[in-house]
N, C-alpha and C. Protein backbone atom coordinates (compact mmCIF):
# COMPACT_ATOMS: atom_id res chain seq x y z
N UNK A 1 -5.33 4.91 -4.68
CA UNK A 1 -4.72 5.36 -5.91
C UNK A 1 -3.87 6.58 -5.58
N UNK A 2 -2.93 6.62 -6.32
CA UNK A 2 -1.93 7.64 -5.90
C UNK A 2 -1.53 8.79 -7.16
N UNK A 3 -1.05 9.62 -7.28
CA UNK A 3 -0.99 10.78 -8.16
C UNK A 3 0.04 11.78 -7.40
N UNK A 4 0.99 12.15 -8.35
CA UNK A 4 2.20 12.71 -8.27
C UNK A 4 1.62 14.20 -9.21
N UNK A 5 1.63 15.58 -8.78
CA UNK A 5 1.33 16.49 -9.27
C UNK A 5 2.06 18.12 -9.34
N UNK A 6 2.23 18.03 -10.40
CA UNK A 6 2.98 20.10 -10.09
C UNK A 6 2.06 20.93 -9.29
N UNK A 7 2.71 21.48 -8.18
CA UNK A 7 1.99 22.25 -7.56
C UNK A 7 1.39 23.26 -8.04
N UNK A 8 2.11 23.68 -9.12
CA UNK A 8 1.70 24.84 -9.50
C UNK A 8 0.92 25.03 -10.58
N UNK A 9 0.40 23.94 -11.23
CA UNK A 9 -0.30 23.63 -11.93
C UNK A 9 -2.11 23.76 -11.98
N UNK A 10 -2.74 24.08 -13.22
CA UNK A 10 -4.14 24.26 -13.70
C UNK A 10 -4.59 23.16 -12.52
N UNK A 11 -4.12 22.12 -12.56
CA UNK A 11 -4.88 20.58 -12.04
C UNK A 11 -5.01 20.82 -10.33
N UNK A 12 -3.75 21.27 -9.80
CA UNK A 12 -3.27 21.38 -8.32
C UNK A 12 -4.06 22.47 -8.00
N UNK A 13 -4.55 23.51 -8.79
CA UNK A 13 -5.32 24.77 -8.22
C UNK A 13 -6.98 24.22 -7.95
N UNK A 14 -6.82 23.66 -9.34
CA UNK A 14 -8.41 22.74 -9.01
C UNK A 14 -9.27 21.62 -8.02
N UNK A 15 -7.96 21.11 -7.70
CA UNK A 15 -7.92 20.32 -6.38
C UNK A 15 -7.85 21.22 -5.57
N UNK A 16 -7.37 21.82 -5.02
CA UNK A 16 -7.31 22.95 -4.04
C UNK A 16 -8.90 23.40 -3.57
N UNK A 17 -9.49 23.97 -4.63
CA UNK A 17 -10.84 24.25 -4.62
C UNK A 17 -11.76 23.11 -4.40
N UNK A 18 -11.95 22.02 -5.14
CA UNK A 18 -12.98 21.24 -4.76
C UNK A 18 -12.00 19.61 -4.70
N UNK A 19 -11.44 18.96 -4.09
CA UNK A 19 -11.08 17.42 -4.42
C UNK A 19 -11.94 16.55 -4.85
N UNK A 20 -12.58 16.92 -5.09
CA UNK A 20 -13.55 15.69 -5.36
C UNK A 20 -13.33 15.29 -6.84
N UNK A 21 -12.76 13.94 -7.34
CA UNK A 21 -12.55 13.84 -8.53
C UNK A 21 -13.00 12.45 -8.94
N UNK A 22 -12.48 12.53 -10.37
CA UNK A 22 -13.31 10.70 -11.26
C UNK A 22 -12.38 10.49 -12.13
N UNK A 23 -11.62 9.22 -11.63
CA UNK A 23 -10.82 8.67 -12.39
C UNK A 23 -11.15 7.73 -13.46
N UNK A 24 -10.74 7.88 -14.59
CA UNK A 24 -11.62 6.69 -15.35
C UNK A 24 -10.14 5.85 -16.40
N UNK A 25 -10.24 4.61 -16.27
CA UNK A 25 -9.60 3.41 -16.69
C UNK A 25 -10.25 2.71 -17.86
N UNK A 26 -9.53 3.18 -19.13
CA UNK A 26 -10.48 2.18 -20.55
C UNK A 26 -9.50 1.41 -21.25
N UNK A 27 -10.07 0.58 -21.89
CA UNK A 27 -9.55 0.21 -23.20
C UNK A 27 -10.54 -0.92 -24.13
N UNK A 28 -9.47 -1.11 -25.39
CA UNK A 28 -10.40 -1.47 -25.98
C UNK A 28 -10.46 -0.75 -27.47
N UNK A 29 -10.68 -1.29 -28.80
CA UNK A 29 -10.77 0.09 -30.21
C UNK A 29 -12.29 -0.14 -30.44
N UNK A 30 -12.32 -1.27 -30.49
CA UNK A 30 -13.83 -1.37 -31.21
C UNK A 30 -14.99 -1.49 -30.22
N UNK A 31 -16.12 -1.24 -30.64
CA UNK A 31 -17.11 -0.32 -29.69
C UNK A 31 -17.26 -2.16 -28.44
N UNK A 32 -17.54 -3.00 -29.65
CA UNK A 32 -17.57 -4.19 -28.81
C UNK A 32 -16.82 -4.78 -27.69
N UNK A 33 -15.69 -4.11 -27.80
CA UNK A 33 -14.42 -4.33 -27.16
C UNK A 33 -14.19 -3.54 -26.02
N UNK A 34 -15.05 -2.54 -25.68
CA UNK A 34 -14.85 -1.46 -24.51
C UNK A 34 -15.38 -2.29 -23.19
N UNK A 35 -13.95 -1.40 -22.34
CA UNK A 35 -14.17 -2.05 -21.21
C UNK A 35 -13.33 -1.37 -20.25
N UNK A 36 -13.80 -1.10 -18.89
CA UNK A 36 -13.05 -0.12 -17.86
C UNK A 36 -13.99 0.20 -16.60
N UNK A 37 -13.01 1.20 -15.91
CA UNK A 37 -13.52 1.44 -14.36
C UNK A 37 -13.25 2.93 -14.25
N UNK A 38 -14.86 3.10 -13.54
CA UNK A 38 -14.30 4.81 -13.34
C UNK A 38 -14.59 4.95 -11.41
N UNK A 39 -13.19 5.55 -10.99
CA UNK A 39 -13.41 5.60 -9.62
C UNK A 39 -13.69 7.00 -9.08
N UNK A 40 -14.84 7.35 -8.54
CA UNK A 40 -15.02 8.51 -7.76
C UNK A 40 -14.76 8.43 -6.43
N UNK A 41 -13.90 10.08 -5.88
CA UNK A 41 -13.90 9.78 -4.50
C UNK A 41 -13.26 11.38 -4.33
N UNK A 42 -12.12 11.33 -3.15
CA UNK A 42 -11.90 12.55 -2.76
C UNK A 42 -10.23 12.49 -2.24
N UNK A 43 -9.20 13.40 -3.11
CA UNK A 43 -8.02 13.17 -2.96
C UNK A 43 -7.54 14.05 -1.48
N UNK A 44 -6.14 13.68 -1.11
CA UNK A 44 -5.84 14.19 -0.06
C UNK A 44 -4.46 14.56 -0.48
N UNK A 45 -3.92 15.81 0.22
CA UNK A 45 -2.24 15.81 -0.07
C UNK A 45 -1.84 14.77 0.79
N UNK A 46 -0.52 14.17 0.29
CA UNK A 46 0.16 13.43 1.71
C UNK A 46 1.77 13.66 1.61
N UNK A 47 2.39 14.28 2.60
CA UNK A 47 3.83 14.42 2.40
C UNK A 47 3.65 16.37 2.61
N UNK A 48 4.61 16.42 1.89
CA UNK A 48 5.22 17.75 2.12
C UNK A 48 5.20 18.40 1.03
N UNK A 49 5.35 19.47 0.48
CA UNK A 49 4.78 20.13 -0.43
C UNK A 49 5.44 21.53 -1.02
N UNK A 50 6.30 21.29 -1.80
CA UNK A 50 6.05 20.76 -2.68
C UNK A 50 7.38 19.03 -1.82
N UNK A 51 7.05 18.22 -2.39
CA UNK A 51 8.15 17.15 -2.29
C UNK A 51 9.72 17.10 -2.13
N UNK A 52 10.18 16.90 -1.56
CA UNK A 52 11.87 17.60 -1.47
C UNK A 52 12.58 16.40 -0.79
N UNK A 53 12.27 15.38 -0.33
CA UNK A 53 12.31 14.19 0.10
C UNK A 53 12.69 13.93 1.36
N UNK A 54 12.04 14.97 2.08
CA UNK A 54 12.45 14.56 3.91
C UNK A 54 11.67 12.69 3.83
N UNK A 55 12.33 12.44 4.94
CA UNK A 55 11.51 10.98 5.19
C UNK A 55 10.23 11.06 5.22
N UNK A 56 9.60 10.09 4.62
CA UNK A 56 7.91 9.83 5.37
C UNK A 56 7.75 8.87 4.82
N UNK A 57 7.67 7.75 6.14
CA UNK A 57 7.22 6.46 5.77
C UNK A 57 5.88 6.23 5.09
N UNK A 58 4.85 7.33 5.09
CA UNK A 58 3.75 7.14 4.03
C UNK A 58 4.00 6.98 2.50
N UNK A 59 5.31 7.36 2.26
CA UNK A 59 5.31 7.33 0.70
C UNK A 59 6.61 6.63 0.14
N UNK A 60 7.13 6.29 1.05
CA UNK A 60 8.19 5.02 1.48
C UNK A 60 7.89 3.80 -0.18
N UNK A 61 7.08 3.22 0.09
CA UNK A 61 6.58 2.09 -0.71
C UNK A 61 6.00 2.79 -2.17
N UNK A 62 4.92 3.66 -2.46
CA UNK A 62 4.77 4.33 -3.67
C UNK A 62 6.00 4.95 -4.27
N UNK A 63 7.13 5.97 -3.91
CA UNK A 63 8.05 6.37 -4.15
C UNK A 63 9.24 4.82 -4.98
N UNK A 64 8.94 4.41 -4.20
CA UNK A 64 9.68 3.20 -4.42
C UNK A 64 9.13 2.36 -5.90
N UNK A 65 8.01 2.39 -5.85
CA UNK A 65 6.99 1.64 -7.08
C UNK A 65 7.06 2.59 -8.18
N UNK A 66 7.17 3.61 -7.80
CA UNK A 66 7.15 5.26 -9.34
C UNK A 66 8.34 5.01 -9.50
N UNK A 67 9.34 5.30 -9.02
CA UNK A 67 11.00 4.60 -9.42
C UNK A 67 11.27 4.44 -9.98
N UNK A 68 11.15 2.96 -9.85
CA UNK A 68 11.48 1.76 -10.67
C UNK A 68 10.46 1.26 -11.67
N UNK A 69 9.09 2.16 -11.60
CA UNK A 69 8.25 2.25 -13.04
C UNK A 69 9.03 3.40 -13.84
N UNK A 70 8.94 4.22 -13.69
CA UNK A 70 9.60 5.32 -14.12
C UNK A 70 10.99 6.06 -14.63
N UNK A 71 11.75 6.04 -13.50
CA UNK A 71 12.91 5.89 -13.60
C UNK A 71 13.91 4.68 -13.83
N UNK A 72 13.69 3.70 -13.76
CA UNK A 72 14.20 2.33 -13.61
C UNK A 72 15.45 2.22 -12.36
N UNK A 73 15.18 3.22 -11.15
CA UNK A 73 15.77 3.21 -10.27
C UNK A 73 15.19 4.64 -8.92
N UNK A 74 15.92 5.17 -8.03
CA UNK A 74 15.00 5.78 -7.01
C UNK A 74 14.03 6.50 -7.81
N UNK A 75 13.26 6.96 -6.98
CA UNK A 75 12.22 8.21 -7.12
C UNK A 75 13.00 9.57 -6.63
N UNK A 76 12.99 10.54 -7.70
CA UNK A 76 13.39 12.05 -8.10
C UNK A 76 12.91 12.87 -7.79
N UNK A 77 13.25 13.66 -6.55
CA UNK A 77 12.63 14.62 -6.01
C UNK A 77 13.41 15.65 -7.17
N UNK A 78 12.11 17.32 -6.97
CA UNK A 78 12.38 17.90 -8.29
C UNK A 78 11.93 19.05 -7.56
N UNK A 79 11.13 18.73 -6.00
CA UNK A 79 10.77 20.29 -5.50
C UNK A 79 9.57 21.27 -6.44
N UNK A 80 9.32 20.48 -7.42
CA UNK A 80 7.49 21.00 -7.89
C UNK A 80 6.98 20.07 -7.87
N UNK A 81 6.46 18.57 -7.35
CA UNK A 81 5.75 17.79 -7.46
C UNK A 81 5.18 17.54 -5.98
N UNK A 82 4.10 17.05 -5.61
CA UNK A 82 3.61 16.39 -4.05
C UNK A 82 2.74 15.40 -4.46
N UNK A 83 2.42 14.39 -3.46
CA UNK A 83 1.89 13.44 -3.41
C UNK A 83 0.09 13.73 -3.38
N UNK A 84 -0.57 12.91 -4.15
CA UNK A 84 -2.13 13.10 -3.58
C UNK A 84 -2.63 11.62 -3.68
N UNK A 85 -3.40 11.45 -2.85
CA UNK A 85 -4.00 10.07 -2.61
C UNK A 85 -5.12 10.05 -3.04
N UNK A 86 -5.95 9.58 -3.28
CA UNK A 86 -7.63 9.29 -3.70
C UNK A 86 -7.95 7.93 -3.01
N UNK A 87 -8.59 8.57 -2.05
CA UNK A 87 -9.87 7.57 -1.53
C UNK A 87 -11.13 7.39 -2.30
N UNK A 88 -11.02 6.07 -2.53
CA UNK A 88 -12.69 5.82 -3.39
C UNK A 88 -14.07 6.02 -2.64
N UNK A 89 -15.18 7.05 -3.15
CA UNK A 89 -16.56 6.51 -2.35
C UNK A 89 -17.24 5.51 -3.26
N UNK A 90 -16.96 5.75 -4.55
CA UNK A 90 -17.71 4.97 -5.44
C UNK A 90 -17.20 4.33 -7.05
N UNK A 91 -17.12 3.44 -7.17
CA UNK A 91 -16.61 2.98 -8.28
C UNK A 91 -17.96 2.04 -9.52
N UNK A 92 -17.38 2.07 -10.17
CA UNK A 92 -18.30 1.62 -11.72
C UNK A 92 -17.19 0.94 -12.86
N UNK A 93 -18.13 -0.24 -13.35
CA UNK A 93 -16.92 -0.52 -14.25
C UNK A 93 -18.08 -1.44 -15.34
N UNK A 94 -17.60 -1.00 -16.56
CA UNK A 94 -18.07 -1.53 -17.70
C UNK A 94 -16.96 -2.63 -18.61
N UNK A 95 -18.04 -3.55 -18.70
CA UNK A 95 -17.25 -4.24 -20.39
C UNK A 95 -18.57 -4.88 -21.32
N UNK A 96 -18.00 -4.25 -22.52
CA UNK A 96 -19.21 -4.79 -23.54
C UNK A 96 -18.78 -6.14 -24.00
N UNK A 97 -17.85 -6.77 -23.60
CA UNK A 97 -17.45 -8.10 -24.13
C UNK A 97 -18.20 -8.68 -23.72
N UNK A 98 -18.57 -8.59 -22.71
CA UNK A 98 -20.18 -9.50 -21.96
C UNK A 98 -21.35 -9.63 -22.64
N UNK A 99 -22.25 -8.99 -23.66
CA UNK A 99 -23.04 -8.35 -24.17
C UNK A 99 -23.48 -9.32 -25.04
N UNK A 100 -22.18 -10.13 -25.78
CA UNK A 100 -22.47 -10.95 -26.60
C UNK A 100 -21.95 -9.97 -28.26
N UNK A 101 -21.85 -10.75 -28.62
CA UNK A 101 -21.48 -9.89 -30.57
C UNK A 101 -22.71 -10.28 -30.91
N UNK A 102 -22.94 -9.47 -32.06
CA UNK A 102 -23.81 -9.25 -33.15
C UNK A 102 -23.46 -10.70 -34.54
């Protein structure tokens, strides 16, 4: 999983101190209807920092995917953002659609 972040940011200071984080993925309105994944693990910077777009084939392919999600063309270096990766140790994932209705 990948994450694009202001360096200078509440979030980037907090990573700094401990990486260890929990991503969590939901959806769903009604209680019956919930359903998602929460991934724990431990992020890494990757690239350069803040981002300024020297080459690096590590971010070659994500850069490319934020883009054209995002921008609907390259990826925008802006010189406050860097790359962080998250390696999973542990993941969990719920759905109450399984459960059966009432």
């Amino acid at each position: 999983m990948w994450f694009n972040s202001i360096i200078g940011s509440q979030r980037w200071a907090n990573l700094e101190r401990n990486p260890v984080v929990s991503v969590v993925v939901d959806a769903g309105s009604e209680y019956m209807d919930l359903r998602g994944v929460e991934v724990v693990g431990t992020v890494r910077v990757v690239g350069e920092v803040p981002r300024t777009g020297t080459p690096d084939k590590r971010l070659e392919a994500v850069e490319a995917l934020f883009g054209a999600k995002y921008t609907k063309g390259p990826f925008v270096y802006d010189g406050r953002h860097a790359w962080l990766q998250l390696t999973p140790d542990k993941m969990m994932s719920w759905d109450f659609r399984k459960t059966g209705r009432p």
